[in-house]
N, C-alpha and C. Protein backbone atom coordinates (compact mmCIF):
# COMPACT_ATOMS: atom_id res chain seq x y z
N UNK A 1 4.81 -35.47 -41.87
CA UNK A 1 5.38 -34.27 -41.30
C UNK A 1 6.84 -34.13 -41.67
N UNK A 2 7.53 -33.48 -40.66
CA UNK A 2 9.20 -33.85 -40.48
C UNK A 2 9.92 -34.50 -41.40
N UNK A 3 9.00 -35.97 -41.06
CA UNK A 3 9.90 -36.95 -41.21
C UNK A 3 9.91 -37.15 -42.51
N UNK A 4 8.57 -37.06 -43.32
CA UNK A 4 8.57 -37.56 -44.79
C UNK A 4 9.24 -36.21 -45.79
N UNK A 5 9.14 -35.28 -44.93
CA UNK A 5 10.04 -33.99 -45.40
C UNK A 5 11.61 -34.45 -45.85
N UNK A 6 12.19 -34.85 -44.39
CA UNK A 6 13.38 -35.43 -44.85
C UNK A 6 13.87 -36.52 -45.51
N UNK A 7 12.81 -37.49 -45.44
CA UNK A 7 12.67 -38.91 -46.51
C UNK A 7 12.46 -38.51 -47.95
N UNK A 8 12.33 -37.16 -48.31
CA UNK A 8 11.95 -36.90 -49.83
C UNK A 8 13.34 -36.16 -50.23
N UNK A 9 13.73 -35.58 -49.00
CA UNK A 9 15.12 -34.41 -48.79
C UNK A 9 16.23 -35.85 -49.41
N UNK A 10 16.36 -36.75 -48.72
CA UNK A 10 17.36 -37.79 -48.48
C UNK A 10 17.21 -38.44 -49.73
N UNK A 11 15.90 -38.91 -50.27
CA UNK A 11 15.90 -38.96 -51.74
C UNK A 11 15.78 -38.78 -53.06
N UNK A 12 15.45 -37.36 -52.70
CA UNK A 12 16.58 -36.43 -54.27
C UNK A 12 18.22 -36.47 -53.88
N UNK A 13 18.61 -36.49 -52.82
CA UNK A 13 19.72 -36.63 -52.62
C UNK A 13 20.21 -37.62 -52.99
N UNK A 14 19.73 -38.70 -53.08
CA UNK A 14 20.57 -40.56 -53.86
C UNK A 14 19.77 -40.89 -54.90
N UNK A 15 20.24 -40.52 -56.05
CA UNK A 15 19.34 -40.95 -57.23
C UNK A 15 20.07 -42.20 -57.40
N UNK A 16 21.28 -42.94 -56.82
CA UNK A 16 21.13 -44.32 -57.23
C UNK A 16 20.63 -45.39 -56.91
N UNK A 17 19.81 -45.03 -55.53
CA UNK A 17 18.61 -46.27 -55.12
C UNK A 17 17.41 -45.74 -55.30
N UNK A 18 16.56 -46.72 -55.59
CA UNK A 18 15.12 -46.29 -56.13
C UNK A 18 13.98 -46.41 -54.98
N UNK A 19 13.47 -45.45 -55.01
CA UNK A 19 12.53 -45.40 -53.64
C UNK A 19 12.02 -46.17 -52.49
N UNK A 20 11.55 -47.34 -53.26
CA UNK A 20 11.59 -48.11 -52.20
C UNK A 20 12.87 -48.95 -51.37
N UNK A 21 14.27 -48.68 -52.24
CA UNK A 21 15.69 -49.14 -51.53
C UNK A 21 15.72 -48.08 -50.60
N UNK A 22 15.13 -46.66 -50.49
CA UNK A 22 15.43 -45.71 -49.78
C UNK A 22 14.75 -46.00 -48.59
N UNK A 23 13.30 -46.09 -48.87
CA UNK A 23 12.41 -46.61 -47.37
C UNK A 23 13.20 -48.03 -46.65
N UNK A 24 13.68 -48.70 -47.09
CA UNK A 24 14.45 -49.95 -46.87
C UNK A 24 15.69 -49.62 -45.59
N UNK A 25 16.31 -48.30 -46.34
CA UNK A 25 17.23 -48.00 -45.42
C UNK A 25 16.82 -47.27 -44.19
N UNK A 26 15.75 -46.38 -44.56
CA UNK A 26 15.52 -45.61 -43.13
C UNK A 26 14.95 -46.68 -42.76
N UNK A 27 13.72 -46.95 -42.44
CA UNK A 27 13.33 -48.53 -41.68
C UNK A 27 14.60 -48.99 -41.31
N UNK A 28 15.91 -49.60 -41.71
CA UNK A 28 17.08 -50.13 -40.96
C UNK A 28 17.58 -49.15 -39.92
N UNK A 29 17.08 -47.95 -40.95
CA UNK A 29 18.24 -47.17 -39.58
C UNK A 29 17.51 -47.08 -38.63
N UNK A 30 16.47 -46.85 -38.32
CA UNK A 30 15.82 -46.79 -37.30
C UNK A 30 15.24 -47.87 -36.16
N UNK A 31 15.72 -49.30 -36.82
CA UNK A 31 15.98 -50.16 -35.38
C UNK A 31 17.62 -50.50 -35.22
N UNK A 32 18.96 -49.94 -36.09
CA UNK A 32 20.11 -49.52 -35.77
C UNK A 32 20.38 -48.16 -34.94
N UNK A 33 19.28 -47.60 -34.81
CA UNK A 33 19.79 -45.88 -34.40
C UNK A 33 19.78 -45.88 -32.89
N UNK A 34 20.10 -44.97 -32.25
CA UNK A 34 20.72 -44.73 -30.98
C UNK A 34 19.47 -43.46 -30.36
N UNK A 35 18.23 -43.73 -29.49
CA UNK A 35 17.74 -42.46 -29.25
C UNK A 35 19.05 -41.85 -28.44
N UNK A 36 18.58 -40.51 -28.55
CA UNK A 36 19.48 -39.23 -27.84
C UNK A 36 19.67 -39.51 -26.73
N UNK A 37 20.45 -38.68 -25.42
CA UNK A 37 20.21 -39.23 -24.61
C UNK A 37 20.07 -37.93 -23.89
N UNK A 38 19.94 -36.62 -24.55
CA UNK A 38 19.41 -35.51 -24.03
C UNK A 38 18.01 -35.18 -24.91
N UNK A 39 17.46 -34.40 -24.78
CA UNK A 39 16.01 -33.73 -25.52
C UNK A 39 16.99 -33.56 -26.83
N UNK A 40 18.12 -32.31 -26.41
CA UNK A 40 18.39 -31.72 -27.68
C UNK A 40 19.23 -32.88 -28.76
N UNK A 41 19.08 -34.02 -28.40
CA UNK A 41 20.07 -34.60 -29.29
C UNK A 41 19.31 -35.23 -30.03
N UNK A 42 20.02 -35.61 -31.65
CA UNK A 42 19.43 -35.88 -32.78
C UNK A 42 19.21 -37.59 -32.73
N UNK A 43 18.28 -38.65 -33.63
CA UNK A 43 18.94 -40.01 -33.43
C UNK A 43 19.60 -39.68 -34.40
N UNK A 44 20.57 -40.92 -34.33
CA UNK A 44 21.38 -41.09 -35.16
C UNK A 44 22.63 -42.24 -34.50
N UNK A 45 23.27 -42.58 -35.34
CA UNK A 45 24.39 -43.67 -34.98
C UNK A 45 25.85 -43.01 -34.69
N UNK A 46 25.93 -43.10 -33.12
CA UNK A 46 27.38 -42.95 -32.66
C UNK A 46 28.18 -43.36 -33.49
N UNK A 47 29.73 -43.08 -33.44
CA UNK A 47 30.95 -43.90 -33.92
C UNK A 47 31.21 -45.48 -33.99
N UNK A 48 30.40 -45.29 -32.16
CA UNK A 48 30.49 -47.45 -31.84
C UNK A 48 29.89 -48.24 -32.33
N UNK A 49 28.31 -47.62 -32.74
CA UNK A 49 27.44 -48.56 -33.28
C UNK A 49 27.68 -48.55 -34.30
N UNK A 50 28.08 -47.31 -35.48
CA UNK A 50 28.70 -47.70 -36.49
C UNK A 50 29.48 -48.50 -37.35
N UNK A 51 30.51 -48.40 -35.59
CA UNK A 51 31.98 -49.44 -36.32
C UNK A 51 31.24 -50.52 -35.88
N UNK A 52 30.25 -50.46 -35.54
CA UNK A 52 29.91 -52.17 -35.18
C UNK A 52 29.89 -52.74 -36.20
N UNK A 53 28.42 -51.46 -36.85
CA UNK A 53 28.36 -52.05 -38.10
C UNK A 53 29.04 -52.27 -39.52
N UNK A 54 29.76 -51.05 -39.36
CA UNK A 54 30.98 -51.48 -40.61
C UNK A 54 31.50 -53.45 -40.13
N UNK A 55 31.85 -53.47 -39.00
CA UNK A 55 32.94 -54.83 -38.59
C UNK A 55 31.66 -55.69 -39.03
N UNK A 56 30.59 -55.83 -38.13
CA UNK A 56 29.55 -57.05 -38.37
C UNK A 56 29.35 -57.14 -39.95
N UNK A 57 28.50 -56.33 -40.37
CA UNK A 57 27.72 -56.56 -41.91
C UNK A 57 29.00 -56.39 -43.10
N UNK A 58 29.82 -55.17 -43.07
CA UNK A 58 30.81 -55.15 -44.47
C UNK A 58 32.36 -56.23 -44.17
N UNK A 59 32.32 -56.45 -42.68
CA UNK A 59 33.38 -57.18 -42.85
C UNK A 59 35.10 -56.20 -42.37
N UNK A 60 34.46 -55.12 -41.98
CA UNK A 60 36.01 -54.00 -41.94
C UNK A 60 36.82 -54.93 -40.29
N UNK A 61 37.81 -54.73 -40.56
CA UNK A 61 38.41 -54.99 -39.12
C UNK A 61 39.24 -53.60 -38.89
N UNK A 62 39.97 -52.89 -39.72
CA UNK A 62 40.94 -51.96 -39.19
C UNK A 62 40.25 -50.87 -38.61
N UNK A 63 40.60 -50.26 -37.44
CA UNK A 63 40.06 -49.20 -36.49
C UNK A 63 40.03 -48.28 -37.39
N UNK A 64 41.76 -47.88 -37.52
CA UNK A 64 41.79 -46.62 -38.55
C UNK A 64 40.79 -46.29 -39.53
N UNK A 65 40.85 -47.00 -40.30
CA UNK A 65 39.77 -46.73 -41.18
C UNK A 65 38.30 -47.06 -40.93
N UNK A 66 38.23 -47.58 -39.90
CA UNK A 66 36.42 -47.38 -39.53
C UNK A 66 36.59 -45.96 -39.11
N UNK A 67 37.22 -45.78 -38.65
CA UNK A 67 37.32 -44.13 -37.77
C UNK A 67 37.35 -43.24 -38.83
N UNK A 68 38.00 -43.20 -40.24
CA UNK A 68 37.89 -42.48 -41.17
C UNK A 68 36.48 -42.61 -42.10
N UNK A 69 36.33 -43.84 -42.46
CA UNK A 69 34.37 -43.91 -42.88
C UNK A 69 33.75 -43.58 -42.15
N UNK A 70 33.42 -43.71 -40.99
CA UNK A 70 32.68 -42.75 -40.02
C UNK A 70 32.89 -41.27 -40.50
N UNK A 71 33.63 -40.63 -40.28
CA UNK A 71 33.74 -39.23 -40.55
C UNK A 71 33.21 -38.89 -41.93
N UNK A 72 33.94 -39.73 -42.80
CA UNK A 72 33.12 -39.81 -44.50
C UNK A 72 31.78 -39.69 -44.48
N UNK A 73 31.08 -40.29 -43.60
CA UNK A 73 29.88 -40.50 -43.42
C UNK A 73 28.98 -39.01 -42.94
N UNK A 74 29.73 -39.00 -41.79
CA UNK A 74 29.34 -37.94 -40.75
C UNK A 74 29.38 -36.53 -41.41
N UNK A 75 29.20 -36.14 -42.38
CA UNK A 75 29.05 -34.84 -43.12
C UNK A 75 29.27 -33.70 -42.31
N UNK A 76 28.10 -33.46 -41.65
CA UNK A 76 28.35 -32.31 -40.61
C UNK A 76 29.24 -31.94 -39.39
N UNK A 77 30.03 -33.10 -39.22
CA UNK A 77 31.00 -33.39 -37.77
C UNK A 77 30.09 -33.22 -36.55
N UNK A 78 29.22 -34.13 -36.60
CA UNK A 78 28.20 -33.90 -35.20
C UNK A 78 28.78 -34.74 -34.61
N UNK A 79 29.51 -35.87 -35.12
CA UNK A 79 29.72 -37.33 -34.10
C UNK A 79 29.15 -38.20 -34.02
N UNK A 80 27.55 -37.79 -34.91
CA UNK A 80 26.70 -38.76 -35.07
C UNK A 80 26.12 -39.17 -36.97
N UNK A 81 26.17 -40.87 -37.36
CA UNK A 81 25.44 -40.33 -38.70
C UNK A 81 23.75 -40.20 -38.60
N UNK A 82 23.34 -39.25 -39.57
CA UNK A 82 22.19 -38.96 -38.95
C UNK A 82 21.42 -39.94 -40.73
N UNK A 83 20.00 -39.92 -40.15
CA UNK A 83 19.52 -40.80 -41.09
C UNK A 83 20.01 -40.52 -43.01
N UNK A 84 19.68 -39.20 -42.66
CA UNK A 84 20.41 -38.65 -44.45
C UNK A 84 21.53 -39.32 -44.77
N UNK A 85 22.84 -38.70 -43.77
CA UNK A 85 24.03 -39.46 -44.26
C UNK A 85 23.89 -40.75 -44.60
N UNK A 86 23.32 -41.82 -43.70
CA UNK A 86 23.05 -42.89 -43.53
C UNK A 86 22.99 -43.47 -45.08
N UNK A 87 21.81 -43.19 -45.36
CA UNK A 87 20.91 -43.26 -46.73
C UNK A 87 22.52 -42.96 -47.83
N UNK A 88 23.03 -42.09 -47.58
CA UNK A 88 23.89 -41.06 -48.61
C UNK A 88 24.95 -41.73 -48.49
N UNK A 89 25.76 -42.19 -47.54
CA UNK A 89 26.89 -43.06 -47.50
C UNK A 89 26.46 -44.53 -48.09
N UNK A 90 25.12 -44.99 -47.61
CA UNK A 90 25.33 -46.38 -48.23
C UNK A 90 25.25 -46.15 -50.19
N UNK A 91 24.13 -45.32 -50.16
CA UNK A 91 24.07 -45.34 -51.63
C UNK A 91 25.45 -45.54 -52.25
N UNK A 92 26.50 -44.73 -51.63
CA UNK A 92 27.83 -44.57 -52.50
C UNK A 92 28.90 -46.05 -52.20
N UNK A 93 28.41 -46.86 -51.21
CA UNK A 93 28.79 -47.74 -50.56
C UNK A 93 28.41 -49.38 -51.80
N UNK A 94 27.08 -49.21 -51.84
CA UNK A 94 26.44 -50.02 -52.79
C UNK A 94 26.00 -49.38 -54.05
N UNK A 95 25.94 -48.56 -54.42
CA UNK A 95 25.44 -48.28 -55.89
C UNK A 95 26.39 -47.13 -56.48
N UNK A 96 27.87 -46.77 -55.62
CA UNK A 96 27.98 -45.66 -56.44
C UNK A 96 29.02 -46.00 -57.95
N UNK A 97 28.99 -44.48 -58.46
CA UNK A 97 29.50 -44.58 -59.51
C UNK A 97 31.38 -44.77 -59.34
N UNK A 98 32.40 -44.96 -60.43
CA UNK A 98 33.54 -44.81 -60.06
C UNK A 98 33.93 -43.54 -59.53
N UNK A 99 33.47 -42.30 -60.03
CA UNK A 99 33.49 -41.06 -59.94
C UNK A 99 33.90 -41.03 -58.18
N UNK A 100 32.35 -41.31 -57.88
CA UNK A 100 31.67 -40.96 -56.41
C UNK A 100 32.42 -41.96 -55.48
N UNK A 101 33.21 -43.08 -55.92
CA UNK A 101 34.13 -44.50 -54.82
C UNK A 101 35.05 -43.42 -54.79
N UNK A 102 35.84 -42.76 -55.76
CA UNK A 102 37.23 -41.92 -55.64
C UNK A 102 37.33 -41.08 -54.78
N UNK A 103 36.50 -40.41 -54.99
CA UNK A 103 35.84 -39.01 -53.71
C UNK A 103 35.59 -39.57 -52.79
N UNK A 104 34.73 -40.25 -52.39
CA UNK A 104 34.85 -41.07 -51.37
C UNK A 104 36.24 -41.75 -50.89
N UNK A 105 36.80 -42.77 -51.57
CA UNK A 105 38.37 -42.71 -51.04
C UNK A 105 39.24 -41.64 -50.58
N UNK A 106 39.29 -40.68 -51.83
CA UNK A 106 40.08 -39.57 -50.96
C UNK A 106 40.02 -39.12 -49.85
N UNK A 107 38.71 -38.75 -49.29
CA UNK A 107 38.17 -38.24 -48.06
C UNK A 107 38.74 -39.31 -47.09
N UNK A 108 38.42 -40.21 -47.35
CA UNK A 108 38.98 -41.39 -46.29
C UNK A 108 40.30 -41.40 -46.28
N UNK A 109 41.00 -41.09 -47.05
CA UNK A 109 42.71 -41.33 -46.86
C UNK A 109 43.27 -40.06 -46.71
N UNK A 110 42.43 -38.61 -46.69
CA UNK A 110 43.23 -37.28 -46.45
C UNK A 110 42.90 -37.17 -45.28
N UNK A 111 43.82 -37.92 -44.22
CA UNK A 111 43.49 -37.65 -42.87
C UNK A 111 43.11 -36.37 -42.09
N UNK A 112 44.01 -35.59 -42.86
CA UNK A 112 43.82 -34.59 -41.99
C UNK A 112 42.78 -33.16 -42.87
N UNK A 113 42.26 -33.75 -43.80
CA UNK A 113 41.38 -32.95 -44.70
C UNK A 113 42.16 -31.45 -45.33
N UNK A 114 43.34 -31.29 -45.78
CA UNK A 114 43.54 -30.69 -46.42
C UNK A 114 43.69 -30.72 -48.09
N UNK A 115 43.23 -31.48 -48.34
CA UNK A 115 42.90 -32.07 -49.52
C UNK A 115 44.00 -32.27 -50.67
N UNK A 116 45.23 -33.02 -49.85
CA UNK A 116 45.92 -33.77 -50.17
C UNK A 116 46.46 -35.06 -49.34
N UNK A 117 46.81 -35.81 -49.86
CA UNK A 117 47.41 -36.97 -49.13
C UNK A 117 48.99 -36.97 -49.54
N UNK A 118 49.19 -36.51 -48.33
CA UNK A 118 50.66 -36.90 -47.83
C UNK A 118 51.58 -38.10 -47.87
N UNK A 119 52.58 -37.86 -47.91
CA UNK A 119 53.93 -38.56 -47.85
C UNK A 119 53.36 -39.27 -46.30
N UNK A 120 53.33 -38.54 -45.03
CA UNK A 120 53.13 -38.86 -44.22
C UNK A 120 52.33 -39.68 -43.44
N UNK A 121 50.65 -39.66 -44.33
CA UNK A 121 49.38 -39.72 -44.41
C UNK A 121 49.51 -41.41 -45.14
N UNK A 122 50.35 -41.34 -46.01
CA UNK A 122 50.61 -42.68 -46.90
C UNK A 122 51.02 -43.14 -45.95
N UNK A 123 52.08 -43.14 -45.29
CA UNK A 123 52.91 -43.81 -44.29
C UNK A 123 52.14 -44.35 -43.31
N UNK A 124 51.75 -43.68 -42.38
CA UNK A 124 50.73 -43.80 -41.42
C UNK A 124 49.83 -45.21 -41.96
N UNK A 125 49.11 -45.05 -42.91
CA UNK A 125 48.19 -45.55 -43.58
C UNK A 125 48.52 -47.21 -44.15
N UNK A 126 49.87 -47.28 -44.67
CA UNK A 126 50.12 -48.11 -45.29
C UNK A 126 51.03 -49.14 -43.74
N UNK A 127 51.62 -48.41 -42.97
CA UNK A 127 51.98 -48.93 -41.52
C UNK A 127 50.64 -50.03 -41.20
N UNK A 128 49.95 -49.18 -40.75
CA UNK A 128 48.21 -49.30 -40.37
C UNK A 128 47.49 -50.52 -41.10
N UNK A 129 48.23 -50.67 -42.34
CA UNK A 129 47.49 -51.68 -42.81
C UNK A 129 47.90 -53.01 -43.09
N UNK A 130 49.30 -52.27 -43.33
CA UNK A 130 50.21 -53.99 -43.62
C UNK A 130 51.12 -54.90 -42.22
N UNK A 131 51.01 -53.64 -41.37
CA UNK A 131 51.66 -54.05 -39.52
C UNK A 131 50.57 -55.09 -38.94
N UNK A 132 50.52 -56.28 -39.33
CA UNK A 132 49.46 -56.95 -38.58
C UNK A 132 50.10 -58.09 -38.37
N UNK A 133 51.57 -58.61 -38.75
CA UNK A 133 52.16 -59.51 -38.30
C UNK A 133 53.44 -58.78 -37.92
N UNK A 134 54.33 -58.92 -36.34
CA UNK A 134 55.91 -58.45 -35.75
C UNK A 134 56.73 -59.32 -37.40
N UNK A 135 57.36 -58.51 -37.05
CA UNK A 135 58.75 -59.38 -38.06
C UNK A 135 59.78 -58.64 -37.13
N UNK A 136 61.72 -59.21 -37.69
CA UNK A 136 62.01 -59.01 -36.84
C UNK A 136 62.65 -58.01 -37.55
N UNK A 137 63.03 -57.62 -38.63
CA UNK A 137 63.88 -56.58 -39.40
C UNK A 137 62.68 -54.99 -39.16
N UNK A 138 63.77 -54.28 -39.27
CA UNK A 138 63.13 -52.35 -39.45
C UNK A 138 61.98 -52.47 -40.29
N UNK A 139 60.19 -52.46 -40.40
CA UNK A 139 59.50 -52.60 -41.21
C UNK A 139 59.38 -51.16 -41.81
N UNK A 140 59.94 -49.39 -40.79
CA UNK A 140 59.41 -48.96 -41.47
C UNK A 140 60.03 -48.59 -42.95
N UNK A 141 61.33 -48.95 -42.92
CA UNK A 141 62.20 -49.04 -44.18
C UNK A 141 61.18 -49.04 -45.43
N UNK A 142 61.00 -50.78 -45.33
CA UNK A 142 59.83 -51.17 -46.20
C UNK A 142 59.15 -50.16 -46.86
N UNK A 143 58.51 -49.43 -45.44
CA UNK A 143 57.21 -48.88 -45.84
C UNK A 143 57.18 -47.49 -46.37
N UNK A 144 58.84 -47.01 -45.88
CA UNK A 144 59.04 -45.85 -46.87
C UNK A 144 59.09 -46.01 -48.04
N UNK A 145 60.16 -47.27 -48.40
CA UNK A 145 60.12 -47.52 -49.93
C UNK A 145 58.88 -47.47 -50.84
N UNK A 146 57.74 -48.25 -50.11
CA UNK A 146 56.13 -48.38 -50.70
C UNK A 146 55.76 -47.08 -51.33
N UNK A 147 55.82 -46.05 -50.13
CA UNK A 147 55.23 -44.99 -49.96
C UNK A 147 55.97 -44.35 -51.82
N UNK A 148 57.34 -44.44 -51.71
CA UNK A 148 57.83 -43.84 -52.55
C UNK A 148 57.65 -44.42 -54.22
N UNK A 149 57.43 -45.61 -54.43
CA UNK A 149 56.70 -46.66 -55.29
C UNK A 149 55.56 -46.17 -55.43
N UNK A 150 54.58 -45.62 -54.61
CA UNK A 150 53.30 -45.83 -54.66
C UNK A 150 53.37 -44.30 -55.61
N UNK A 151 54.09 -43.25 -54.82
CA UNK A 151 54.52 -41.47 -55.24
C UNK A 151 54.68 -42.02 -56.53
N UNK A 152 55.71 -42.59 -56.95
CA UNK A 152 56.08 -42.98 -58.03
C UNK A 152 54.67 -43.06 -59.40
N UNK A 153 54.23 -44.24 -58.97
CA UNK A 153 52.96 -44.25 -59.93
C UNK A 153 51.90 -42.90 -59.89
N UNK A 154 51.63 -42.84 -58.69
CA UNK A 154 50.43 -41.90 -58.53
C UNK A 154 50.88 -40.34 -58.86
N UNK A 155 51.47 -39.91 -58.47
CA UNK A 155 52.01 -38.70 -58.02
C UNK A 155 51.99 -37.92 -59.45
N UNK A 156 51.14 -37.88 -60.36
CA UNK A 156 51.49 -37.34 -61.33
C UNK A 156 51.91 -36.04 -61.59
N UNK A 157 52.17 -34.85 -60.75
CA UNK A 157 52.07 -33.94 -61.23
C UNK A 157 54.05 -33.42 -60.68
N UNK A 158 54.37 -34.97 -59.83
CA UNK A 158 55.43 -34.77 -58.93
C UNK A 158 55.78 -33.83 -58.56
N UNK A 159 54.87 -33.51 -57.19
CA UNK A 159 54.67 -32.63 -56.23
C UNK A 159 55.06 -33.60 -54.63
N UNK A 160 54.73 -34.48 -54.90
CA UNK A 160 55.40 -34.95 -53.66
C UNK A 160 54.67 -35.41 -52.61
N UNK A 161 53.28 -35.69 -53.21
CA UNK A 161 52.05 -35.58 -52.78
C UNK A 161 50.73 -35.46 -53.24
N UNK A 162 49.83 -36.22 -53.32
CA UNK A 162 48.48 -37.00 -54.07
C UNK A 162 47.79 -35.97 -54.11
N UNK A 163 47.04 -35.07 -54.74
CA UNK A 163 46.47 -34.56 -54.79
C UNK A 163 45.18 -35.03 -55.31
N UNK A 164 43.16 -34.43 -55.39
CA UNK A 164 42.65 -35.54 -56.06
C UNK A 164 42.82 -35.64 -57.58
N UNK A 165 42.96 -34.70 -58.08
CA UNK A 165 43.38 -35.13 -60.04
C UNK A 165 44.46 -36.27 -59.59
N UNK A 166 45.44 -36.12 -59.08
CA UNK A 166 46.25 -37.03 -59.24
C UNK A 166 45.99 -38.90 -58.72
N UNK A 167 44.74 -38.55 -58.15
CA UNK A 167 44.22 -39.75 -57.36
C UNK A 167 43.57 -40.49 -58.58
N UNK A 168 42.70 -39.27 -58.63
CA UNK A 168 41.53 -39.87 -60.02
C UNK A 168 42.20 -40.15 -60.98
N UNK A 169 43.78 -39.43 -61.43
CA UNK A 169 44.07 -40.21 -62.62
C UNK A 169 44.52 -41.64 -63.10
N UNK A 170 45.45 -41.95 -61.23
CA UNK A 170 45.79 -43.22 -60.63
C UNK A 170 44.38 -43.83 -61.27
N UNK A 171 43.67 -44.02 -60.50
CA UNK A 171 42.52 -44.65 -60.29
C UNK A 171 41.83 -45.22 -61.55
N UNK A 172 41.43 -44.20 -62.47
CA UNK A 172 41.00 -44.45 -63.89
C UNK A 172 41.82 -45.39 -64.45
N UNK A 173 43.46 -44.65 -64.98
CA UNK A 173 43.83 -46.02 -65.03
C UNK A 173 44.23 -46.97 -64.95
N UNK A 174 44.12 -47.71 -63.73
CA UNK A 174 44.32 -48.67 -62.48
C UNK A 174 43.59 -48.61 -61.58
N UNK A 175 42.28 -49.31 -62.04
CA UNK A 175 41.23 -49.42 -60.49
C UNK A 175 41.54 -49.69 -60.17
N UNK A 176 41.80 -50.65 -59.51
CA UNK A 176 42.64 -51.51 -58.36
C UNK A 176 43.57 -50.70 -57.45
N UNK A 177 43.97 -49.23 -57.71
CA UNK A 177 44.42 -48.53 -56.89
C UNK A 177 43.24 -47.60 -56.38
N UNK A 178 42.24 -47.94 -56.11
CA UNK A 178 41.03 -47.24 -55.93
C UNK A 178 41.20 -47.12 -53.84
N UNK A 179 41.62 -48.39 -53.57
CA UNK A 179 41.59 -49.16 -52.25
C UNK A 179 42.73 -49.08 -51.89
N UNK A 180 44.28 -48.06 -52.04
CA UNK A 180 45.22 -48.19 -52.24
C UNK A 180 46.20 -48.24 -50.68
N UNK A 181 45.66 -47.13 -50.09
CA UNK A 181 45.92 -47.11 -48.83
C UNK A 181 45.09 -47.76 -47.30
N UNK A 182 43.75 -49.00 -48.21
CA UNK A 182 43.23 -49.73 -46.86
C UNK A 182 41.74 -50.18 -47.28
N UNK A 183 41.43 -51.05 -47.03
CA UNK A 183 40.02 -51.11 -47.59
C UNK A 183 38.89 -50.31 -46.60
N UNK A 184 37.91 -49.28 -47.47
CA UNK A 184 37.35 -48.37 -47.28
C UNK A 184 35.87 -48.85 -47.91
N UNK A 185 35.75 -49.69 -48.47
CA UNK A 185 34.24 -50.02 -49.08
C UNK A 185 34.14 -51.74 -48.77
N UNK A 186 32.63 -51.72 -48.62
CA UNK A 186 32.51 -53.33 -48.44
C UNK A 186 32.83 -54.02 -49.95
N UNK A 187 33.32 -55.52 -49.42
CA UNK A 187 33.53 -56.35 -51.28
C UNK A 187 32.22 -56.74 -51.46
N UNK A 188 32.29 -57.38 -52.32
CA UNK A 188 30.92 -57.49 -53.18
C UNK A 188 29.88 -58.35 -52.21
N UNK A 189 30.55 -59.61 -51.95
CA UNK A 189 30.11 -60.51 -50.85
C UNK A 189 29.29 -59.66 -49.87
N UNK A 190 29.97 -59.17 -48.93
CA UNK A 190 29.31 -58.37 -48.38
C UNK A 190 28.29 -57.27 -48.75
N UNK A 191 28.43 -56.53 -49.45
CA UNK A 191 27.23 -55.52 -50.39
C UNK A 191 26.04 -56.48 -50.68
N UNK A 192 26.52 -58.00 -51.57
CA UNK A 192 25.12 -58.24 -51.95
C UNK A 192 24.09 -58.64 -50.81
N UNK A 193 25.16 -59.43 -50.14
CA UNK A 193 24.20 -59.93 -48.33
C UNK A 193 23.19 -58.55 -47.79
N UNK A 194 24.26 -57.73 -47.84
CA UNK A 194 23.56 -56.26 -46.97
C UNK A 194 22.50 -56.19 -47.88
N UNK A 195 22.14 -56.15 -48.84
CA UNK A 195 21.57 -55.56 -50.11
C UNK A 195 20.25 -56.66 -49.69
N UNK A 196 20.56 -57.83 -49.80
CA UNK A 196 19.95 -59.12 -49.73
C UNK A 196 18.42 -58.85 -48.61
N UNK A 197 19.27 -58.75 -47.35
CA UNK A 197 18.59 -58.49 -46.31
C UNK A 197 18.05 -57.04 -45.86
N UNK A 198 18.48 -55.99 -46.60
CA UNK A 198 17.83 -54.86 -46.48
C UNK A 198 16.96 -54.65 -46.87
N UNK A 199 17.64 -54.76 -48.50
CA UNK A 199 15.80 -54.63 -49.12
C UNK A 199 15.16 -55.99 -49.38
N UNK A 200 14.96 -56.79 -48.18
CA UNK A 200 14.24 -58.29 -48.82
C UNK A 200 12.97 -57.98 -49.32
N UNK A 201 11.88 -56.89 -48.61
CA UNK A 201 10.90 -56.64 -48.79
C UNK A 201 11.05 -56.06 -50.25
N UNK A 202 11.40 -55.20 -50.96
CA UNK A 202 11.38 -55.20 -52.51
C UNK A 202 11.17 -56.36 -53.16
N UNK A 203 11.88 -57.27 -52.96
CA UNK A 203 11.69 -58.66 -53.60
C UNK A 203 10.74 -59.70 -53.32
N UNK A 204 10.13 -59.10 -51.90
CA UNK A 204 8.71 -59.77 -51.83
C UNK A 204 7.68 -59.17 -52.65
N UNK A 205 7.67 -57.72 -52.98
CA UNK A 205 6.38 -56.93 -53.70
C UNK A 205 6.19 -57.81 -54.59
């Protein structure tokens, strides 16, 4: 019915896992998912169970940015990911291309979705990520300087502010600035475990 409607919907939508990685994931999501707790509500995974799972399985600790992959995730702004996203975020999580990590980063670091990243947005971000030990000197000094280092490299069009050409061009050439403002994707360690235990059943066929 419904359901295999949207299981066929969800996979033309991720051509980078192969069908049975797709059944793999709904089966997960669905002893991870949250029933509704009205008639009208969809399942799907709150924010909490989410960040659970970002913290447990990929390893994330920073709030901020669980709070921003969530939303990455959350396509429609329901508040909830619903099995599609689910499917659609991990694909890009574990199989995507460089293309599809960038876009994905951006979204995660344009806080406020105007589809640039800010002077401000950097700040915030780079505070957020490197504030995890007091020191006793002015840190945000530091972190203006970063910000302006970071403008420096990235900022190609010097505007004063990341735009995504200017992200993607960073990025291409200098992956390693892919993750620039916080880690936003699981490391490998983590991916292959998830991978391991998701689809174990593939590797039993």
């Amino acid at each position: 019915g419904l359901h295999l409607c949207r299981l066929r919907q969800a996979l033309s939508l991720s051509r980078l896992l192969n069908k049975i990685e797709v059944e793999c994931l709904i089966k997960q999501f669905h002893t991870l998912a949250v029933e509704p707790s009205d008639r009208h509500g969809i399942v799907g995974l709150d924010r909490n169970s989410f960040r659970n799972i970002l913290h447990v399985t990929f390893g994330m600790t920073d709030d901020m940015i669980m709070d921003r992959v969530f939303r990455a995730f959350d396509k429609d702004n329901d508040s909830c990911v619903s099995v599609t996203e689910w499917v659609e975020g991990l694909s890009i999580f574990l199989r995507g291309t460089l293309e599809e990590k960038i876009k994905y980063c951006f979204d995660v670091y344009d806080l406020n979705g105007d589809g640039y990243i800010s002077r401000e947005e950097m700040f915030h971000m780079l505070k957020n990520s490197l504030l995890k030990q007091p020191s006793e000197e002015d840190p945000d000094e530091g972190i203006k300087d970063l910000v302006e280092i970071t403008l420096k490299k990235m900022d190609h069009d010097h505007d004063g502010k990341l735009s995504y050409a200017d992200f993607e061009k960073a990025v291409r050439d200098e992956n390693l600035l892919l993750e620039a403002f916080g880690p936003c994707l699981p490391n490998l360690k983590n991916s292959m475990e998830f991978e391991m235990q998701a689809f174990k059943e593939t590797h039993d066929l």
